[in-house]
N, C-alpha and C. Protein backbone atom coordinates (compact mmCIF):
# COMPACT_ATOMS: atom_id res chain seq x y z
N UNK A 1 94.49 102.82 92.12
CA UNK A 1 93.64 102.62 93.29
C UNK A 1 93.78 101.19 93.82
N UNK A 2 93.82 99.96 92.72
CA UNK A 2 93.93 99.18 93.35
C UNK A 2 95.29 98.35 93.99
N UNK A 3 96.44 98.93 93.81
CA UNK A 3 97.86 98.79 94.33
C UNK A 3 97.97 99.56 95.57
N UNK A 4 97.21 100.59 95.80
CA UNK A 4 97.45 101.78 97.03
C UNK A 4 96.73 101.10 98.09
N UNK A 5 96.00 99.51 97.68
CA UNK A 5 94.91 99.14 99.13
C UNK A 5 96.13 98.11 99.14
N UNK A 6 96.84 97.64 98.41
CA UNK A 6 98.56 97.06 99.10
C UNK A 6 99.55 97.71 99.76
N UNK A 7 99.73 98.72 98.93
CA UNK A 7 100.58 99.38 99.81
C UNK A 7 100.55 100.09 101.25
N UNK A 8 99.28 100.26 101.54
CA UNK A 8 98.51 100.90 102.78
C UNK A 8 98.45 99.47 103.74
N UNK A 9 97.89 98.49 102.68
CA UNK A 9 97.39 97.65 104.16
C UNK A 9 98.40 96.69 104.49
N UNK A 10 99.87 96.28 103.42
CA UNK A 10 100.49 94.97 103.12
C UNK A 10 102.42 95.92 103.37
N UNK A 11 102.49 96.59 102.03
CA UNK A 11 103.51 96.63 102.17
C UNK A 11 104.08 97.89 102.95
N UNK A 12 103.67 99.05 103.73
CA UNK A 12 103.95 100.28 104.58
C UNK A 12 103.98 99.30 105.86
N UNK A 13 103.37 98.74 106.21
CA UNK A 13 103.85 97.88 107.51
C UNK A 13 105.21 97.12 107.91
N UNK A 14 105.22 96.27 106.43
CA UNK A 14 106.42 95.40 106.55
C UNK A 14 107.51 96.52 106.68
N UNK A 15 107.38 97.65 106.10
CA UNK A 15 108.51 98.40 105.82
C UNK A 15 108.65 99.62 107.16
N UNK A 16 107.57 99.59 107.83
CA UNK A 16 108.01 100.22 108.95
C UNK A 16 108.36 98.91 110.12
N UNK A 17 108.27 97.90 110.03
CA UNK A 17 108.62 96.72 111.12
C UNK A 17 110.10 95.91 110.55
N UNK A 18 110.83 97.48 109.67
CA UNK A 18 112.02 96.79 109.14
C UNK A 18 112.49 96.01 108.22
N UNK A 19 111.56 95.42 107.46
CA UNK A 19 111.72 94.80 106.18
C UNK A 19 111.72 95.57 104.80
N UNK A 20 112.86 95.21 104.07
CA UNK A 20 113.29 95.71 102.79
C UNK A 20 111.82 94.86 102.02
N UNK A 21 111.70 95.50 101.34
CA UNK A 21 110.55 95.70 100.13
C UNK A 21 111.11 95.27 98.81
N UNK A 22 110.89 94.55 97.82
CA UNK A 22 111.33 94.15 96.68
C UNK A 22 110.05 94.26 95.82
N UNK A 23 109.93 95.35 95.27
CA UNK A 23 108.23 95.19 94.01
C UNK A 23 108.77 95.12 92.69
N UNK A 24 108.45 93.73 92.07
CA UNK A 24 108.36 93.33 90.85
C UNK A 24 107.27 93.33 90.05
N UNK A 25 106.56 94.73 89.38
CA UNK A 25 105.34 94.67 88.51
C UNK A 25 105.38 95.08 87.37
N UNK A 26 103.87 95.44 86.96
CA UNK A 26 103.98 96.12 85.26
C UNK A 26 104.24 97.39 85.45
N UNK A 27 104.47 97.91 84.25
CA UNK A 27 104.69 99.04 84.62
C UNK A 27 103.76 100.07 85.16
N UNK A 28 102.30 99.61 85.02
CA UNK A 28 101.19 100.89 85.21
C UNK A 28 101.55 100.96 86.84
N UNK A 29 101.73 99.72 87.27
CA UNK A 29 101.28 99.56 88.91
C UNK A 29 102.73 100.25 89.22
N UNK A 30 103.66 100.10 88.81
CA UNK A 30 104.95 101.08 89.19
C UNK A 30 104.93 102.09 88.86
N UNK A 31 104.38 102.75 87.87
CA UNK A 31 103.44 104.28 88.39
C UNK A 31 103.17 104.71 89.08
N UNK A 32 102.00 103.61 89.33
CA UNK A 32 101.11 104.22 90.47
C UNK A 32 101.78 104.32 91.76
N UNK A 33 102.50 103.54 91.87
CA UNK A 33 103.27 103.64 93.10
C UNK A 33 104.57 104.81 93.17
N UNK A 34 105.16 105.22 91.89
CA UNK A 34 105.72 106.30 91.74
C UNK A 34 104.96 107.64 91.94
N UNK A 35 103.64 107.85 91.23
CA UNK A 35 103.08 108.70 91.46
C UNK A 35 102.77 108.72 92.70
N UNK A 36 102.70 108.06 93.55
CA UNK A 36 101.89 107.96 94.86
C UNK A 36 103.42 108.45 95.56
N UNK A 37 104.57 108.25 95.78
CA UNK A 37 105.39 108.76 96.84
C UNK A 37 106.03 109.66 95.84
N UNK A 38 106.16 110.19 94.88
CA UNK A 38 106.68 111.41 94.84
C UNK A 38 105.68 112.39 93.97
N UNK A 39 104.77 112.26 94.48
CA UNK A 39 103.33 113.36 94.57
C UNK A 39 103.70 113.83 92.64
N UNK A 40 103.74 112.72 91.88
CA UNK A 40 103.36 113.51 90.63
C UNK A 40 101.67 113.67 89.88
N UNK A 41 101.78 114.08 89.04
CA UNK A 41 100.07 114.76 88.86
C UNK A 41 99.86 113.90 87.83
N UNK A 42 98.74 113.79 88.40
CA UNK A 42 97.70 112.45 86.94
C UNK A 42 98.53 113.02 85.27
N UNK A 43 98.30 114.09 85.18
CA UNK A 43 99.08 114.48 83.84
C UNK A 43 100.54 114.05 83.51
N UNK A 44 101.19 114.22 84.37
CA UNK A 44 102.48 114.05 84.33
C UNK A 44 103.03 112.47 84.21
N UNK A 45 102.49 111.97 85.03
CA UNK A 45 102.25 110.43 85.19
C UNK A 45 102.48 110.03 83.96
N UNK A 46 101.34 110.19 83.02
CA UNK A 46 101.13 109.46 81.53
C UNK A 46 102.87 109.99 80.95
N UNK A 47 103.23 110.66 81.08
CA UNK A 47 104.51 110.26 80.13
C UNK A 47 105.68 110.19 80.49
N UNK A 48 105.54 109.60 82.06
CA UNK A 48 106.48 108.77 82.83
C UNK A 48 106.90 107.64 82.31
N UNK A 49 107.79 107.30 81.91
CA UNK A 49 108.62 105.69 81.69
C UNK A 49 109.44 105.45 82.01
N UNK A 50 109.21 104.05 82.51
CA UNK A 50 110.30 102.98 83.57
C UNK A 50 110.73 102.83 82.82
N UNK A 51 111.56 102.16 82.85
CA UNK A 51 112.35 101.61 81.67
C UNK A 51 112.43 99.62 82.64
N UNK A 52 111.89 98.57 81.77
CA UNK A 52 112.20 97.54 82.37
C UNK A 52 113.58 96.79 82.90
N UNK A 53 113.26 95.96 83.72
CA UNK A 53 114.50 95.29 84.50
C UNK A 53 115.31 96.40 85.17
N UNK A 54 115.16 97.91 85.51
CA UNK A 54 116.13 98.52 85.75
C UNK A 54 115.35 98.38 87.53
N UNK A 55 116.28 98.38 88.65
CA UNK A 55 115.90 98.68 89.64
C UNK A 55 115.91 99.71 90.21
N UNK A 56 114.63 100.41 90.68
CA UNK A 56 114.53 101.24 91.20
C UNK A 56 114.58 101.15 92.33
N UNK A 57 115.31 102.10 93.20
CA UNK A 57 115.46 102.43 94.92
C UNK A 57 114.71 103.14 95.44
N UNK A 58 114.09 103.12 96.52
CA UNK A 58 113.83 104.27 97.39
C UNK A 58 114.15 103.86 98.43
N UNK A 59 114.30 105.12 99.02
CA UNK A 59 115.02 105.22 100.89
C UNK A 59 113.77 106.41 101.22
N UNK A 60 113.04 105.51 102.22
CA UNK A 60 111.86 106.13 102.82
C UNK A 60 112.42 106.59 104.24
N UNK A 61 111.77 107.82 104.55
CA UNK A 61 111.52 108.35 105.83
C UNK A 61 110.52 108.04 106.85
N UNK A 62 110.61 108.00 108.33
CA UNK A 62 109.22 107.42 109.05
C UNK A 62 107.96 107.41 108.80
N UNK A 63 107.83 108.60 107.95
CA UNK A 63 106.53 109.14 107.50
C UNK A 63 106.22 108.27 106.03
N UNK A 64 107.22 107.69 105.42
CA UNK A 64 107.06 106.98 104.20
C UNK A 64 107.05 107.91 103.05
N UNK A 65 108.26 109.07 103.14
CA UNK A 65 108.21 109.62 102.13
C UNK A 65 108.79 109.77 101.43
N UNK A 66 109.48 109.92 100.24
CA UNK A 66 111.01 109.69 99.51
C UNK A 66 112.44 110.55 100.30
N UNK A 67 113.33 109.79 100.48
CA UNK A 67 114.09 110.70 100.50
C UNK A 67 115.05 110.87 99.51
N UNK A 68 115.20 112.21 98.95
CA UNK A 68 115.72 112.37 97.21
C UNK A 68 117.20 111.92 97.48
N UNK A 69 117.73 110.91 96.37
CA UNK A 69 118.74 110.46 95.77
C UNK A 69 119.58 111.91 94.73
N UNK A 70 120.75 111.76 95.17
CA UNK A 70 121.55 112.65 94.45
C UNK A 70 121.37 112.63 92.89
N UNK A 71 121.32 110.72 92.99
CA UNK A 71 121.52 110.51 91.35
C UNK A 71 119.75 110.06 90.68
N UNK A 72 119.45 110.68 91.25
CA UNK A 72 117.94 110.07 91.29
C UNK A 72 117.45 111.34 89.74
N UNK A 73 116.70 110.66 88.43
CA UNK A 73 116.74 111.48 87.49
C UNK A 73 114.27 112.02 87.72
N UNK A 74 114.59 113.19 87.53
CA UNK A 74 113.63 113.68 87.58
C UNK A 74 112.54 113.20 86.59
N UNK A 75 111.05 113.15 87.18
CA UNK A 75 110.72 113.68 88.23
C UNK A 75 110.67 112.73 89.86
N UNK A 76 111.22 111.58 89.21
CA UNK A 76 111.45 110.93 90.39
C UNK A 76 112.22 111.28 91.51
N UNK A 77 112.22 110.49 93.01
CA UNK A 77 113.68 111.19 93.82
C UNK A 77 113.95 109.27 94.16
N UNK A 78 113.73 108.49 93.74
CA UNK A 78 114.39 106.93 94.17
C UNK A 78 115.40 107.02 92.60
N UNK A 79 116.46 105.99 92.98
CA UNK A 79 117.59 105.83 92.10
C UNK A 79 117.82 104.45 91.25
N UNK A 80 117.72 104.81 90.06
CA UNK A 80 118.21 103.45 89.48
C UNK A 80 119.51 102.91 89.53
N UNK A 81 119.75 101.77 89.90
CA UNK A 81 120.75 101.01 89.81
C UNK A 81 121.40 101.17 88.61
N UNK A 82 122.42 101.06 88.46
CA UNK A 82 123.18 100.74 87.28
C UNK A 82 123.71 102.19 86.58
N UNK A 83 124.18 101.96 85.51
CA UNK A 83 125.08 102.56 85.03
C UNK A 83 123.81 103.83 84.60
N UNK A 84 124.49 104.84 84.77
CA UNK A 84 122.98 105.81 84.63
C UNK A 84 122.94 106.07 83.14
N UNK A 85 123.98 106.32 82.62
CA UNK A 85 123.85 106.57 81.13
C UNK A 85 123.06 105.41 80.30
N UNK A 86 123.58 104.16 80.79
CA UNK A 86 122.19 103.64 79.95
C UNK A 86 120.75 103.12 80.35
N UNK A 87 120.62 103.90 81.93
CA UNK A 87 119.38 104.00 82.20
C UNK A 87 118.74 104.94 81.64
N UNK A 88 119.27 105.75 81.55
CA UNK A 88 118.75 107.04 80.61
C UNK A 88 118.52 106.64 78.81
N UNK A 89 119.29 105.76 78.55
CA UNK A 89 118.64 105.36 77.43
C UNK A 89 118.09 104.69 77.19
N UNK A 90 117.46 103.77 78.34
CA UNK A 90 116.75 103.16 78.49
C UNK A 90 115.39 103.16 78.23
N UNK A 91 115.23 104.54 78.74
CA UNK A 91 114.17 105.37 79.59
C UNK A 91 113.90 106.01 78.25
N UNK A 92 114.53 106.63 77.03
CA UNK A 92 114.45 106.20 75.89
C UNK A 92 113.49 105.77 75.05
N UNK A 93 114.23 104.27 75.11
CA UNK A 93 113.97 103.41 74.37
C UNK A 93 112.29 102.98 74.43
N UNK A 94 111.81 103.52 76.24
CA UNK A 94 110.59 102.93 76.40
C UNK A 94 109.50 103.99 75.78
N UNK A 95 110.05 104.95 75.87
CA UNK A 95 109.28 106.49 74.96
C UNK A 95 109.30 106.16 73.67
N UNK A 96 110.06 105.78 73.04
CA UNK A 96 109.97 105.56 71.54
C UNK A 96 109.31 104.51 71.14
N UNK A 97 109.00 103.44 72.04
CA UNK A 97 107.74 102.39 71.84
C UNK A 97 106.26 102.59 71.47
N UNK A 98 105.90 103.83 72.23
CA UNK A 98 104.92 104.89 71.82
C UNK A 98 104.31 105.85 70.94
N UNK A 99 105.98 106.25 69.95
CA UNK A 99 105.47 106.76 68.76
C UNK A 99 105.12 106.07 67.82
């Protein structure tokens, strides 16, 4: 809730008046902002993991809505940079922090 009164009032503007977007946070708030453009469910959310330093892409539509990446790994549709195989183990590594 409290990242969505940024993104509504700060960063959906800059990004419809043409400016590239760069968000560097923790991970909850990159959740929330994942959950928020690709409509995942409070449930699902919790065992979502970023994996750090990896960059994530999105390519928004006028409406500000994802548009899905080929290589984009579910349930997300924005794309990580880099070599995907070890984003994927990445992604991993941040799940196994948890058990």
């Amino acid at each position: 809730e409290r990242f969505m009164v940024d993104w509504h009032g700060e960063l959906v503007p800059a990004i419809k008046s043409g400016k590239r977007i760069l968000i560097a946070a923790h991970g909850n708030t990159l959740r929330a902002l994942v959950k928020h453009l690709d409509n995942i469910s409070s449930d699902e959310i919790t065992g979502l993991n970023i994996p750090t330093g990896a960059p994530l892409v999105y390519d928004l539509d006028e409406n500000m809505k994802p548009i899905p990446h080929p290589q984009a790994i579910a349930p997300l549709s924005g794309r990580y940079l880099g070599d995907q195989e070890s984003i994927r183990n990445r992604i991993a590594g941040v799940a196994a922090q948890t058990k």
